[in-house]
C-alpha atoms as a PDB file:
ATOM      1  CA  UNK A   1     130.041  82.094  60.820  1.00  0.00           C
ATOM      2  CA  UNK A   2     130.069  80.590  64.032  1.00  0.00           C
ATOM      3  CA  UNK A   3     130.641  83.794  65.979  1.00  0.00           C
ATOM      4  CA  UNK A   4     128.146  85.852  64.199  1.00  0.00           C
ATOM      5  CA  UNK A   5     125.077  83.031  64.733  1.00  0.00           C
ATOM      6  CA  UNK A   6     126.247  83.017  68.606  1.00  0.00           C
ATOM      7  CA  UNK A   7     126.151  87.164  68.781  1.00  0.00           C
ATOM      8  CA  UNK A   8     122.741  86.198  66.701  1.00  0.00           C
ATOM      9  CA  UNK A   9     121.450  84.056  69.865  1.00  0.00           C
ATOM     10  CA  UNK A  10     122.821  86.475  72.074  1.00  0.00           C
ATOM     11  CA  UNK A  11     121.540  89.797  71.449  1.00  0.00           C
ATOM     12  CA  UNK A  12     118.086  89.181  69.338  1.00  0.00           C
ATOM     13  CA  UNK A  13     116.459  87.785  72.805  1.00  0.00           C
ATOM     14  CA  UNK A  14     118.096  90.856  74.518  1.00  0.00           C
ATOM     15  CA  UNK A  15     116.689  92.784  71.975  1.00  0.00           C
ATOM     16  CA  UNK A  16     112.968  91.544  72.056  1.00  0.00           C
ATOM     17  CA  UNK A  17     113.462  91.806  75.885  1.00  0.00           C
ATOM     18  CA  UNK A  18     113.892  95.477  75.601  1.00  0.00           C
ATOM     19  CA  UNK A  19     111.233  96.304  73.112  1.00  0.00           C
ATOM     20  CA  UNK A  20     108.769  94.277  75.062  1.00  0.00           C
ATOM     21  CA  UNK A  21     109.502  95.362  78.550  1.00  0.00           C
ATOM     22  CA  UNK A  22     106.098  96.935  79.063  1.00  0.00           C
ATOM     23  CA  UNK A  23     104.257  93.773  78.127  1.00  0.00           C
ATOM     24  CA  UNK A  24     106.220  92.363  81.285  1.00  0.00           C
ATOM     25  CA  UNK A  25     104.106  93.530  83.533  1.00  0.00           C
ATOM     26  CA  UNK A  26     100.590  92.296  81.373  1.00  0.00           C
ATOM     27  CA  UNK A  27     101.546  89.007  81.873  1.00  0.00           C
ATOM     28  CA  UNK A  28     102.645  88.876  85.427  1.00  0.00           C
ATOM     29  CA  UNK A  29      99.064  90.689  85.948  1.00  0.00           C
ATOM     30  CA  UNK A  30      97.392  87.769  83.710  1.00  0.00           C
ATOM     31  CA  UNK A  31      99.759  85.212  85.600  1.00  0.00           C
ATOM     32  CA  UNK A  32      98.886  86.126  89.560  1.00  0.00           C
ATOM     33  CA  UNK A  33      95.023  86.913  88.473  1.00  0.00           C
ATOM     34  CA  UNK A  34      94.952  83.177  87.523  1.00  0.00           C
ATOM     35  CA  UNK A  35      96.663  82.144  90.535  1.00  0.00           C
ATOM     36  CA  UNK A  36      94.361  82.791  93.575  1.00  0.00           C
ATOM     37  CA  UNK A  37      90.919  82.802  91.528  1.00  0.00           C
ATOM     38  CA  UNK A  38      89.530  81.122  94.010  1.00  0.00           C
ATOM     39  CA  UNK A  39      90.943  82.251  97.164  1.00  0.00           C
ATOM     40  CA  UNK A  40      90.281  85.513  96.579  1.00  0.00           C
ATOM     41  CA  UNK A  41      87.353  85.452  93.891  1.00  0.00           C
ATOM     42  CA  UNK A  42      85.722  89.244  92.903  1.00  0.00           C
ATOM     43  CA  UNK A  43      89.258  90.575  94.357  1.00  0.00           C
ATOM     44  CA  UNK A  44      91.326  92.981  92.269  1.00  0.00           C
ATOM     45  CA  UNK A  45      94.666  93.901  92.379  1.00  0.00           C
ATOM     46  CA  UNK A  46      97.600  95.813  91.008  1.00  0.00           C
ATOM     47  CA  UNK A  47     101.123  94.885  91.191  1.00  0.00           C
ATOM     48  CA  UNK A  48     102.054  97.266  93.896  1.00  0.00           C
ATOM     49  CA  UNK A  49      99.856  95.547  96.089  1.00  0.00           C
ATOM     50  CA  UNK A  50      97.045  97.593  96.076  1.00  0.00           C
ATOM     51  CA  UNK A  51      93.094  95.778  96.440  1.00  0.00           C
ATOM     52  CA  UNK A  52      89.329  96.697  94.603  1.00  0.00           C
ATOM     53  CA  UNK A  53      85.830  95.260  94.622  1.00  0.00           C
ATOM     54  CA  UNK A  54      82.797  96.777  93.735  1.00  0.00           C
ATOM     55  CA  UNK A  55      80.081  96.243  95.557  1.00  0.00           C
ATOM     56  CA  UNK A  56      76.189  96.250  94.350  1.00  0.00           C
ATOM     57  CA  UNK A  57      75.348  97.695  97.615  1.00  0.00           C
ATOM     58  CA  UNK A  58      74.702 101.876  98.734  1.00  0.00           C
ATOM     59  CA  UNK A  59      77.717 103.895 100.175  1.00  0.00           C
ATOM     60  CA  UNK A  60      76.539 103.667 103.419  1.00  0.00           C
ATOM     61  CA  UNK A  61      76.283  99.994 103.659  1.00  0.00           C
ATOM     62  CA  UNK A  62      79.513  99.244 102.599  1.00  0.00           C
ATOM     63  CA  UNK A  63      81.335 101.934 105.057  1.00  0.00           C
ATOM     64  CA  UNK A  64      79.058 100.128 108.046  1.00  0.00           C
ATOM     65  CA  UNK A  65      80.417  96.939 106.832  1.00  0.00           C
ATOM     66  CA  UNK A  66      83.557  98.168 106.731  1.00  0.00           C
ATOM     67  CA  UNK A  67      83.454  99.797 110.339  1.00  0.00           C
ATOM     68  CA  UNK A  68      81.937  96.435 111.464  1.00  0.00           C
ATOM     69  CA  UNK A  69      84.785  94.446 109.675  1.00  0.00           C
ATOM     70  CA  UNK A  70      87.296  96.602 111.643  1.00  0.00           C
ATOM     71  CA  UNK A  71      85.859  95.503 115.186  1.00  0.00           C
ATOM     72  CA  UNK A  72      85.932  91.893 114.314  1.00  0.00           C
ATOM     73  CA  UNK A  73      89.510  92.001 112.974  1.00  0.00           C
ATOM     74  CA  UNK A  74      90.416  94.288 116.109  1.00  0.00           C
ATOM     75  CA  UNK A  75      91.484  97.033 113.885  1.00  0.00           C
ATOM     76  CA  UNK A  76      91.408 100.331 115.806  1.00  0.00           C
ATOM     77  CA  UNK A  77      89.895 102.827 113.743  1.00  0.00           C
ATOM     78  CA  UNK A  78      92.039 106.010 113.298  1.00  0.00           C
ATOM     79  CA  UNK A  79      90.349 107.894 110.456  1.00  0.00           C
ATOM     80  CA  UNK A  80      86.498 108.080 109.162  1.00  0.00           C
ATOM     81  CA  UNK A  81      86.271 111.591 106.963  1.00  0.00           C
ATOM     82  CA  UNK A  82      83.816 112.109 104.048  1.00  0.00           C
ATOM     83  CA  UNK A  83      85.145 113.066 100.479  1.00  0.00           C
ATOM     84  CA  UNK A  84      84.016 114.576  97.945  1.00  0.00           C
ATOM     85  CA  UNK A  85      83.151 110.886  96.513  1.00  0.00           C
ATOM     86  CA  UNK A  86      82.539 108.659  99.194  1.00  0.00           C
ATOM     87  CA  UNK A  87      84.106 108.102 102.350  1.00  0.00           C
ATOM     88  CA  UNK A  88      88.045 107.674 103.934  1.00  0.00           C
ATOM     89  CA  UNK A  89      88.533 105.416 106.691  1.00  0.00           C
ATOM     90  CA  UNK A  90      92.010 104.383 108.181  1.00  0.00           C
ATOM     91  CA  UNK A  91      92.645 101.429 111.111  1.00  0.00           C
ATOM     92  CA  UNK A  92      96.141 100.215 111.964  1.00  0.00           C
ATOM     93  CA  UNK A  93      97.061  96.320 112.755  1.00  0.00           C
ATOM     94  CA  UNK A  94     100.511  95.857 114.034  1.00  0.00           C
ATOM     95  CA  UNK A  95     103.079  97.567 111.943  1.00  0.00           C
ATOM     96  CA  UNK A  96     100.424  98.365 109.153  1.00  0.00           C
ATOM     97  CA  UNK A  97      98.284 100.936 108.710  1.00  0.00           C
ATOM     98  CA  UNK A  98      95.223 100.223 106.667  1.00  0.00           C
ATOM     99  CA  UNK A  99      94.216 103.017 104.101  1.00  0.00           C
ATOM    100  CA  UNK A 100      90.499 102.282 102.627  1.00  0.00           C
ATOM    101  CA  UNK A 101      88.914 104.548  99.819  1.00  0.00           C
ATOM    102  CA  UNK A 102      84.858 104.257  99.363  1.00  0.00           C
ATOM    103  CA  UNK A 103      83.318 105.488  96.207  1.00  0.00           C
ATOM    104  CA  UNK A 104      79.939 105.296  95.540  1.00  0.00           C
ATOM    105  CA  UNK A 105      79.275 104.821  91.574  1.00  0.00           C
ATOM    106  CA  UNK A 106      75.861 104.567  91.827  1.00  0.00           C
ATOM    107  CA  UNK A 107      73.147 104.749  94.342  1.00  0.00           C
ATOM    108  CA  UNK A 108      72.887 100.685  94.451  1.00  0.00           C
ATOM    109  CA  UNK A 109      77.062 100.519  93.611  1.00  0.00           C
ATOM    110  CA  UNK A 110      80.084 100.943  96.284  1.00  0.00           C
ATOM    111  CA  UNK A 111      83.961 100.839  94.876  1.00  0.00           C
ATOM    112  CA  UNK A 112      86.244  99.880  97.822  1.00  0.00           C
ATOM    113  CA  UNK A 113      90.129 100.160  97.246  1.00  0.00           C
ATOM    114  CA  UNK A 114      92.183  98.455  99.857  1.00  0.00           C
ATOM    115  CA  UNK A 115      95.711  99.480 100.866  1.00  0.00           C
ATOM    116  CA  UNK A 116      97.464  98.192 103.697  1.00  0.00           C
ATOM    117  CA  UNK A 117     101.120  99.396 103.995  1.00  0.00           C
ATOM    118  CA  UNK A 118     103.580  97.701 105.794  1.00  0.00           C
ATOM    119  CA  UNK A 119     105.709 100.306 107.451  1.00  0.00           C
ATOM    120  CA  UNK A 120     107.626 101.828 104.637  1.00  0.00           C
ATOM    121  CA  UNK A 121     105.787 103.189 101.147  1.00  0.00           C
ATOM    122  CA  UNK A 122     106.795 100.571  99.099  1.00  0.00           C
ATOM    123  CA  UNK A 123     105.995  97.341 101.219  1.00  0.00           C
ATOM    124  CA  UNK A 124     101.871  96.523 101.247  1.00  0.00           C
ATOM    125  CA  UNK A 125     100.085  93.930 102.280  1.00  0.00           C
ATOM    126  CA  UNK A 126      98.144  92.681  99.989  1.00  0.00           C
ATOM    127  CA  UNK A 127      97.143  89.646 101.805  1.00  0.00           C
ATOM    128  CA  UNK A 128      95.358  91.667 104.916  1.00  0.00           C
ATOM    129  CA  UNK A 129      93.939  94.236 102.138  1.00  0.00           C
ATOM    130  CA  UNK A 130      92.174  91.331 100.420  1.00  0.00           C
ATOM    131  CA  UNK A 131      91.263  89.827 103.574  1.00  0.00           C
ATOM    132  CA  UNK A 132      89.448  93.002 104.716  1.00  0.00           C
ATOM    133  CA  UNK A 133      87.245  93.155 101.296  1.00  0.00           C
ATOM    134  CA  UNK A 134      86.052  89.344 101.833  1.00  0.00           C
ATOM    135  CA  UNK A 135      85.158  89.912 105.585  1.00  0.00           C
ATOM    136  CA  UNK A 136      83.727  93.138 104.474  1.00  0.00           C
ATOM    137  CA  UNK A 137      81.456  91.011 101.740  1.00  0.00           C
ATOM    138  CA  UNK A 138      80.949  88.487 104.736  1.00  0.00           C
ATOM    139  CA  UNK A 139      79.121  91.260 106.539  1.00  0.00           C
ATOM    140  CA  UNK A 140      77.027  92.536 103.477  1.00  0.00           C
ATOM    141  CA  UNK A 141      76.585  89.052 102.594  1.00  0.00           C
ATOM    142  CA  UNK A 142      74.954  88.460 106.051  1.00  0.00           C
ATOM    143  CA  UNK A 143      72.996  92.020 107.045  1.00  0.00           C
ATOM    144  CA  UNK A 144      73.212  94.196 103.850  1.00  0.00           C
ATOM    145  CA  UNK A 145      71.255  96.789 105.742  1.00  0.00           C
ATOM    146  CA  UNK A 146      72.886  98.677 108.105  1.00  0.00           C
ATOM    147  CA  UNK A 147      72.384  98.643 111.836  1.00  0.00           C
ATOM    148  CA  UNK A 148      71.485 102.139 112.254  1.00  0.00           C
ATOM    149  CA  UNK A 149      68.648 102.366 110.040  1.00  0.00           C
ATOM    150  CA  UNK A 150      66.963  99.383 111.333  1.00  0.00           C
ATOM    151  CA  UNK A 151      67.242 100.770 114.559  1.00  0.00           C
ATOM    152  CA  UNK A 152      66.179 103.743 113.451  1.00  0.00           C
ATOM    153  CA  UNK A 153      62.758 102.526 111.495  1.00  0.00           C
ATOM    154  CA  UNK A 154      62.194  99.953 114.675  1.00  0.00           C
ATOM    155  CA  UNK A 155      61.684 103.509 116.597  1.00  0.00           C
ATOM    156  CA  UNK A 156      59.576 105.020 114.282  1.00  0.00           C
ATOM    157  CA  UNK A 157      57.232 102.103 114.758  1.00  0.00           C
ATOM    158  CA  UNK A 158      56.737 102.880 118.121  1.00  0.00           C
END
């Protein structure tokens, strides 16, 4: 009796541990969300290290920003294409290279995803991705007009 109550113990939590692997990763998500609420607040993330925000702001804010963000981290910019969607832009920063995707939802609404890889595929940063979205927000936060069209309707004053 002894035996079969210690098998029991044994391989029911093995058990449940198989059947519920999936919900593993739910709870870790749940778990680290919880975690930096505060340090990184409006900041999403996956488990493989990868960053969002939305932003109620036009495309064409946000990608200033973002270009703006770049210079003031010292970030040299090594991509800028249009997509079908939005906009690419790529900077490195020591052994990373930054990847950022720009999508605009909406007229008024900007979706930035953040991925900064540290050398090989499988390492990111997440830190330095989140870091760029809140200086990013900084600089919306502070001028959510771009430079260039101020500029631009200061001439047509004139």
């Amino acid at each position: 009796m002894q035996i079969s109550r210690n098998l029991w113990r044994f391989f029911v939590p093995i058990g449940a541990a198989l059947y519920l692997q999936g919900c593993a990763a739910v709870g870790l998500a749940v778990v680290g969300a919880g975690a930096g609420a505060g340090v990184s607040a409006g900041v999403d993330h996956t488990l493989n290290g990868i960053a969002y925000k939305t932003f109620a702001a036009p495309l064409n804010n946000v990608r200033f920003a973002t270009l703006r963000t770049f210079d003031h981290m010292g970030m040299p910019l090594t991509d800028d294409e249009k997509t079908e969607t939005g906009w690419k832009l790529s900077a490195t920063a020591a052994d990373r290279t930054i990847d950022i995707e720009l999508e605009s939802l909406t007229d008024k609404t900007t979706r930035m995803r953040v991925v900064a890889n540290e050398g090989k595929i499988f390492f990111k940063d997440s830190a330095t991705a989140t870091e760029i979205i809140l200086q990013t927000a900084q600089v919306l936060d502070r001028d959510p007009r771009p430079k260039i069209k101020r500029e631009a309707s200061r001439s047509n004053r004139s």
